[in-house]
Protein backbone atom coordinates (compact mmCIF):
# COMPACT_ATOMS: atom_id res chain seq x y z
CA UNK A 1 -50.65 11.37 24.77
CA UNK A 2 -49.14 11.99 21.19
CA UNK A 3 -50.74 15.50 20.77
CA UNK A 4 -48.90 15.74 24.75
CA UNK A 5 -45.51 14.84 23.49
CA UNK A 6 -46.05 17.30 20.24
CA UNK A 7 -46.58 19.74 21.98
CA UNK A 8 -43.88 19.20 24.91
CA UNK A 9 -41.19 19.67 22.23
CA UNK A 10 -42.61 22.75 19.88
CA UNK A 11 -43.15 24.73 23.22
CA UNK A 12 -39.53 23.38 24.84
CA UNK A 13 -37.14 25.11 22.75
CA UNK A 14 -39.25 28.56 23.09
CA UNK A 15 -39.03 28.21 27.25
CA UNK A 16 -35.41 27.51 26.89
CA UNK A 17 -34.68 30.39 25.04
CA UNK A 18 -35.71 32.51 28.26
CA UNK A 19 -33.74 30.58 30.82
CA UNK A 20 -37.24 29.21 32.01
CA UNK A 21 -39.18 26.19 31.88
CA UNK A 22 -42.74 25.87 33.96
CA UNK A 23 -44.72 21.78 33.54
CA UNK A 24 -48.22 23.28 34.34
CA UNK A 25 -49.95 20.25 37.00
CA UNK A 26 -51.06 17.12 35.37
CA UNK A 27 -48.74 18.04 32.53
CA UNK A 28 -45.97 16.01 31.07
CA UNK A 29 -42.86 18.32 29.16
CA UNK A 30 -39.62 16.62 27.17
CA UNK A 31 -36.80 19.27 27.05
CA UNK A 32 -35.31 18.31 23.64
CA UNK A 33 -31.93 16.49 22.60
CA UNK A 34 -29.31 18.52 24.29
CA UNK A 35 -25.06 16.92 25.06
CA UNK A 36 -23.36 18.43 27.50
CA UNK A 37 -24.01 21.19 29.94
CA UNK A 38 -27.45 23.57 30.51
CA UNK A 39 -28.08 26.28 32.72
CA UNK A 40 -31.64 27.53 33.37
CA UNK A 41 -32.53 30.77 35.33
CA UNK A 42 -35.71 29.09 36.73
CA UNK A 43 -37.62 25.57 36.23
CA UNK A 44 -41.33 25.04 37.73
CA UNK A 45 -43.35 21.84 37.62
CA UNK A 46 -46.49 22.05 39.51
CA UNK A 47 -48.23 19.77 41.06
CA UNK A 48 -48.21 16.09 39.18
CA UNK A 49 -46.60 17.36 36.45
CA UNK A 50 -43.57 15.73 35.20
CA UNK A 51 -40.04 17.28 33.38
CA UNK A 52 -38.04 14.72 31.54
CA UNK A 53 -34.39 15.55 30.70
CA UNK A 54 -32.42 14.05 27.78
CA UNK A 55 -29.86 11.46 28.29
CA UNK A 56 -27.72 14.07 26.54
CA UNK A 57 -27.30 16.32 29.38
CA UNK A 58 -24.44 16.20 32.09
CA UNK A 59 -24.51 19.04 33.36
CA UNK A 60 -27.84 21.05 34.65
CA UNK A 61 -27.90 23.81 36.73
CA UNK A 62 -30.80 25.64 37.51
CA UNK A 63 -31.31 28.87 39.65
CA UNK A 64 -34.12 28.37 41.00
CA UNK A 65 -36.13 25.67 41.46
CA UNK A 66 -39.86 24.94 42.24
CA UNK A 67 -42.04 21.58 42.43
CA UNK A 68 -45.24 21.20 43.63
CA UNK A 69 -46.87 18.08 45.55
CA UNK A 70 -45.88 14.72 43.55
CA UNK A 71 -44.23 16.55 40.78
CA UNK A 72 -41.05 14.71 39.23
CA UNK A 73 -37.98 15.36 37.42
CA UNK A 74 -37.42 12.15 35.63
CA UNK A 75 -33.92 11.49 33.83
CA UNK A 76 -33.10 9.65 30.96
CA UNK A 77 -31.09 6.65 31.43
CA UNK A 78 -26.81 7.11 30.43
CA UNK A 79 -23.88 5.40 31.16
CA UNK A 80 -22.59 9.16 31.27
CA UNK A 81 -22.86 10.86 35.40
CA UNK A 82 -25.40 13.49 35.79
CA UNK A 83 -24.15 16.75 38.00
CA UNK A 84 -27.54 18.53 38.90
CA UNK A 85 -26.79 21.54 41.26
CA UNK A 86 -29.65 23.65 42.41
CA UNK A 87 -28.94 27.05 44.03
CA UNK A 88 -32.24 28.02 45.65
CA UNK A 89 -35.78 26.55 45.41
CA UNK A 90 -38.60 24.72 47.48
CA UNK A 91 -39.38 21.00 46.52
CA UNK A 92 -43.21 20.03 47.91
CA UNK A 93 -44.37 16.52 49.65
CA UNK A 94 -44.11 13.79 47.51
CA UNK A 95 -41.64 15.01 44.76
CA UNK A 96 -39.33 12.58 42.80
CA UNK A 97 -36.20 12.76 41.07
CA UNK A 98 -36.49 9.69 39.40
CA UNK A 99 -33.10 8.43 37.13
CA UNK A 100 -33.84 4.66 36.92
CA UNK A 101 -32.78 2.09 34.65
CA UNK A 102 -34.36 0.58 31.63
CA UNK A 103 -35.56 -2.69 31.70
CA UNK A 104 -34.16 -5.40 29.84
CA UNK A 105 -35.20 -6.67 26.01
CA UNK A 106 -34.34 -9.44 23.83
CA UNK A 107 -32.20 -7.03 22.17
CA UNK A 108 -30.48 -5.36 24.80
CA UNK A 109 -29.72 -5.63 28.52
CA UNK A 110 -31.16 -3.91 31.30
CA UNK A 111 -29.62 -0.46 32.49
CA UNK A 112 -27.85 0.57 35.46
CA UNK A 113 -29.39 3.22 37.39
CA UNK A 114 -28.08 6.84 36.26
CA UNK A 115 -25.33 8.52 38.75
CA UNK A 116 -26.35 11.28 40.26
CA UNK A 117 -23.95 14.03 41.59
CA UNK A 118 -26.55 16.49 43.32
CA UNK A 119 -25.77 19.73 44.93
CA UNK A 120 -28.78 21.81 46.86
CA UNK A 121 -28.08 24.79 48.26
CA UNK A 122 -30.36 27.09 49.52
CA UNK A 123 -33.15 24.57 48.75
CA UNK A 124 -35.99 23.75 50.95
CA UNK A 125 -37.94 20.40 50.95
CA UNK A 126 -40.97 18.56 52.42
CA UNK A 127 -40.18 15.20 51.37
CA UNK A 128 -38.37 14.04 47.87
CA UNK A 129 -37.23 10.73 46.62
CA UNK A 130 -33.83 10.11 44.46
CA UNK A 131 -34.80 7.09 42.62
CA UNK A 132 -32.07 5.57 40.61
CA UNK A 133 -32.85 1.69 41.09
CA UNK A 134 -31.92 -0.55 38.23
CA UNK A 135 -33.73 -1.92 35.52
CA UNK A 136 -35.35 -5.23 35.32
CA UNK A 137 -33.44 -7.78 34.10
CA UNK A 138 -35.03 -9.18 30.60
CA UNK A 139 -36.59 -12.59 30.48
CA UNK A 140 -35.49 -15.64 29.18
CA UNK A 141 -36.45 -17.03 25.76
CA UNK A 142 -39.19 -19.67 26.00
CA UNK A 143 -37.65 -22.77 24.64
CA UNK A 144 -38.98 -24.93 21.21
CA UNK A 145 -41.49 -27.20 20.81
CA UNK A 146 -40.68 -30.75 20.19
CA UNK A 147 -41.36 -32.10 16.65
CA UNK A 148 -44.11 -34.87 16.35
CA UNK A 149 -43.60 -38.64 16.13
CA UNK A 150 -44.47 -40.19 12.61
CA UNK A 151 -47.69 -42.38 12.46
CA UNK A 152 -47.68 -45.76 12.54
CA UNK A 153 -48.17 -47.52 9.23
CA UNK A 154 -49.19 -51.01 8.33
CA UNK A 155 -46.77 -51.92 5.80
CA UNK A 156 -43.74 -49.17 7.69
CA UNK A 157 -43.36 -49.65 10.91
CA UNK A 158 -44.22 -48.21 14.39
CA UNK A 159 -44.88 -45.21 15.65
CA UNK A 160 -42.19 -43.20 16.81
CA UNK A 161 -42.28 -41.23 20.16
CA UNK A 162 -42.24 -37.10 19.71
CA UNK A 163 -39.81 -35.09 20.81
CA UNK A 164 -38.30 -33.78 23.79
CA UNK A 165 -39.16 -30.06 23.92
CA UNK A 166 -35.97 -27.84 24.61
CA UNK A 167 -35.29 -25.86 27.69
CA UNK A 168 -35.84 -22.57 28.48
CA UNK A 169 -32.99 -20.27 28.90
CA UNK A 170 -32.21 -18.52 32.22
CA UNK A 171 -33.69 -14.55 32.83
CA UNK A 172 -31.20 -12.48 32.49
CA UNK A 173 -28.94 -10.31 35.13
CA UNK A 174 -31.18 -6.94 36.43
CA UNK A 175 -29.18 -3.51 36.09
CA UNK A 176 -27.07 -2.05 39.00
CA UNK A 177 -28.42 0.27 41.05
CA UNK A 178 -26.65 4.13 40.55
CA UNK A 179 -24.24 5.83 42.99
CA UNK A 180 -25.81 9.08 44.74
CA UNK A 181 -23.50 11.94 45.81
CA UNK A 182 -25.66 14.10 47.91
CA UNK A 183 -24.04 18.32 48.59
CA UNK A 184 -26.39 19.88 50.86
CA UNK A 185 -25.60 22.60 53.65
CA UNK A 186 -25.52 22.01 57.35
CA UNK A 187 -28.76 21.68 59.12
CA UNK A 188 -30.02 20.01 55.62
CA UNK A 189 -32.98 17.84 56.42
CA UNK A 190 -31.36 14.15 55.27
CA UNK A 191 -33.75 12.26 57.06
CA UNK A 192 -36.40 13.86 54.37
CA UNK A 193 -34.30 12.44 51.27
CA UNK A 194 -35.35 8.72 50.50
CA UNK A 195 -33.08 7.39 48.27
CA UNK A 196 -33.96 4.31 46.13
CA UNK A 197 -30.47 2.30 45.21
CA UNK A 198 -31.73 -1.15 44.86
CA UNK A 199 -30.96 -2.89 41.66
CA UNK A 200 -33.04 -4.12 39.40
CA UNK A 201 -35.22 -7.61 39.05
CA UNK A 202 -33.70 -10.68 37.18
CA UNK A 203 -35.54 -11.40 34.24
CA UNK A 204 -38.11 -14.35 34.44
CA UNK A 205 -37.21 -17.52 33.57
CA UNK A 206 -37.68 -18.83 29.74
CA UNK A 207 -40.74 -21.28 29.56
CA UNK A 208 -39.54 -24.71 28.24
CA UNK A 209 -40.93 -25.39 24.78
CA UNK A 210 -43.73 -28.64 24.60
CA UNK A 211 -42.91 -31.94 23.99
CA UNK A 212 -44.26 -33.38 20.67
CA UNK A 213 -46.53 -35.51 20.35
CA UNK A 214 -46.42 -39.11 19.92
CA UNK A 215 -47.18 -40.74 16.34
CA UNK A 216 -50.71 -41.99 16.42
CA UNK A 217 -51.25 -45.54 15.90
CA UNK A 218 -53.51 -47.37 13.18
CA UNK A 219 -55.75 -50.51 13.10
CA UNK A 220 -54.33 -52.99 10.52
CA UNK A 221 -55.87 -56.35 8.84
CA UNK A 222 -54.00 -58.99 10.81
CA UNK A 223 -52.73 -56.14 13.58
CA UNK A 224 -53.01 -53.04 15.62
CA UNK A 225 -50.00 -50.66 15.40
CA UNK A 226 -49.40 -49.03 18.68
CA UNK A 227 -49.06 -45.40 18.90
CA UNK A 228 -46.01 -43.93 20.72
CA UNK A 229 -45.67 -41.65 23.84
CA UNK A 230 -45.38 -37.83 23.59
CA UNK A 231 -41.93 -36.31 24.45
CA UNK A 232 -41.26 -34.74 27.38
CA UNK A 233 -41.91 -30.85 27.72
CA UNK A 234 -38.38 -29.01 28.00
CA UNK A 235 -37.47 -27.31 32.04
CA UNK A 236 -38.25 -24.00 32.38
CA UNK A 237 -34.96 -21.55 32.73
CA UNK A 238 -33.76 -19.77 36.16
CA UNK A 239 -34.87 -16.32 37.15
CA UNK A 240 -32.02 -14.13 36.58
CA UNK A 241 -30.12 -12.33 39.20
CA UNK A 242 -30.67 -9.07 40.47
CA UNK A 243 -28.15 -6.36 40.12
CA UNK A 244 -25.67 -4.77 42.31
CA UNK A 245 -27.24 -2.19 45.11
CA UNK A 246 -25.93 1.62 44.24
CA UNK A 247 -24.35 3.61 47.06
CA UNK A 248 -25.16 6.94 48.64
CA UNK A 249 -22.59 9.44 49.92
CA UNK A 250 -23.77 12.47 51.80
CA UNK A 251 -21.34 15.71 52.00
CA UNK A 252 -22.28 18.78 53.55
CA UNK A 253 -20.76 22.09 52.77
């Protein structure tokens, strides 16, 4: 898969330079780091093969357009809208379009599905899917461990009972789902579009961190010092809440 994505971006920038990009089938190709606007004169991704295009890019237009069974145009995830008009082409069964939202980390929250503004014109299709659902949210941290009781001792005491472990915290909110703007002629085939606007998973709830255990007891000449009880294991968090549904809008022209 490394050699893949080497050799995705030496060849990218030479196809670009002609206005044409072709993903031979089975084959994965990353157009490189681009802001702002791109036209190409004609883009091909055969059957299973896969085009990823930067979160850079705003603006794509593309002459012509051709994608075999199952191929996919996946998009980078961007708070920025991406306007993707296509003038002519022929999209086979199965295809995607596929502009979903990162899941969530420790470090960062989950992303909102991308926006898409699409426009196909003279565009023929067997069956495509717009997939901008968001991503999942990301799970709560586990919470931690109770400390140990202290031993009993024959000439210091009792035992002392271990500690509570603390709670997990809740998963975190899953990413919105993106809002679809749809341009397509009269006599377009909608009912072939399936559009995917849910949003995204809550993160799973943070495990609750183990209770410690309780001091061990001891025999003793004239006595036995008891041991103590264990602490309680902290409550796990709450899933997290999914996000927001996206929205479709479908003008003809």
């Amino acid at each position: 898969m490394r050699r893949l994505g080497l050799l995705a971006i030496l060849v990218a920038p030479m196809v670009l330079a002609q206005g044409q990009v072709k993903v031979d089938a089975h084959n994965f190709l990353k157009l490189p780091p681009r802001t702002g606007s791109l036209s190409l004169d004609q883009v091909e991704v055969a059957d299973y093969a896969t085009l990823l295009i930067p979160a850079g890019v705003t603006e794509l237009r593309i002459g012509e357009l051709r994608m075999g069974r199952e191929a996919r145009l996946g998009i980078a995830p961007s708070d920025q809208t991406l306007r993707l008009v296509v003038e002519r082409g022929e999209i086979g069964v199965g295809s995607h379009i596929t502009a979903s939202g990162s899941a969530g980390s420790m470090s960062r929250p989950a992303s909102a599905g991308r926006n898409l503004d699409l426009r196909l014109a003279d565009v023929r299709i067997d069956e495509i899917t717009l997939d901008v659902r968001g991503g999942i949210g990301a799970p709560g941290r586990p919470g931690l461990d109770g400390a140990d009781g202290d031993a009993a001792g024959c000439l210091w005491g009792s035992a002392s009972r271990g500690w509570d472990g603390q709670p997990g915290s809740d998963g975190e909110v899953g990413g919105a789902g993106g809002q679809v703007r749809l341009e397509v002629p009269e006599g377009f085939p909608v009912d072939q579009v399936r559009v995917r606007l849910e949003g995204g998973a809550g993160g799973a709830p943070g495990e609750g961190g183990a209770g410690g255990k309780g001091g061990a007891g001891k025999g003793c000449l004239l006595y036995r010092a008891d041991g103590a009880k264990a602490g309680r294991d902290g409550a796990p968090g709450l899933s997290g809440a999914a996000g927001a549904s996206g929205s479709l809008k479908v003008v003809h022209f």
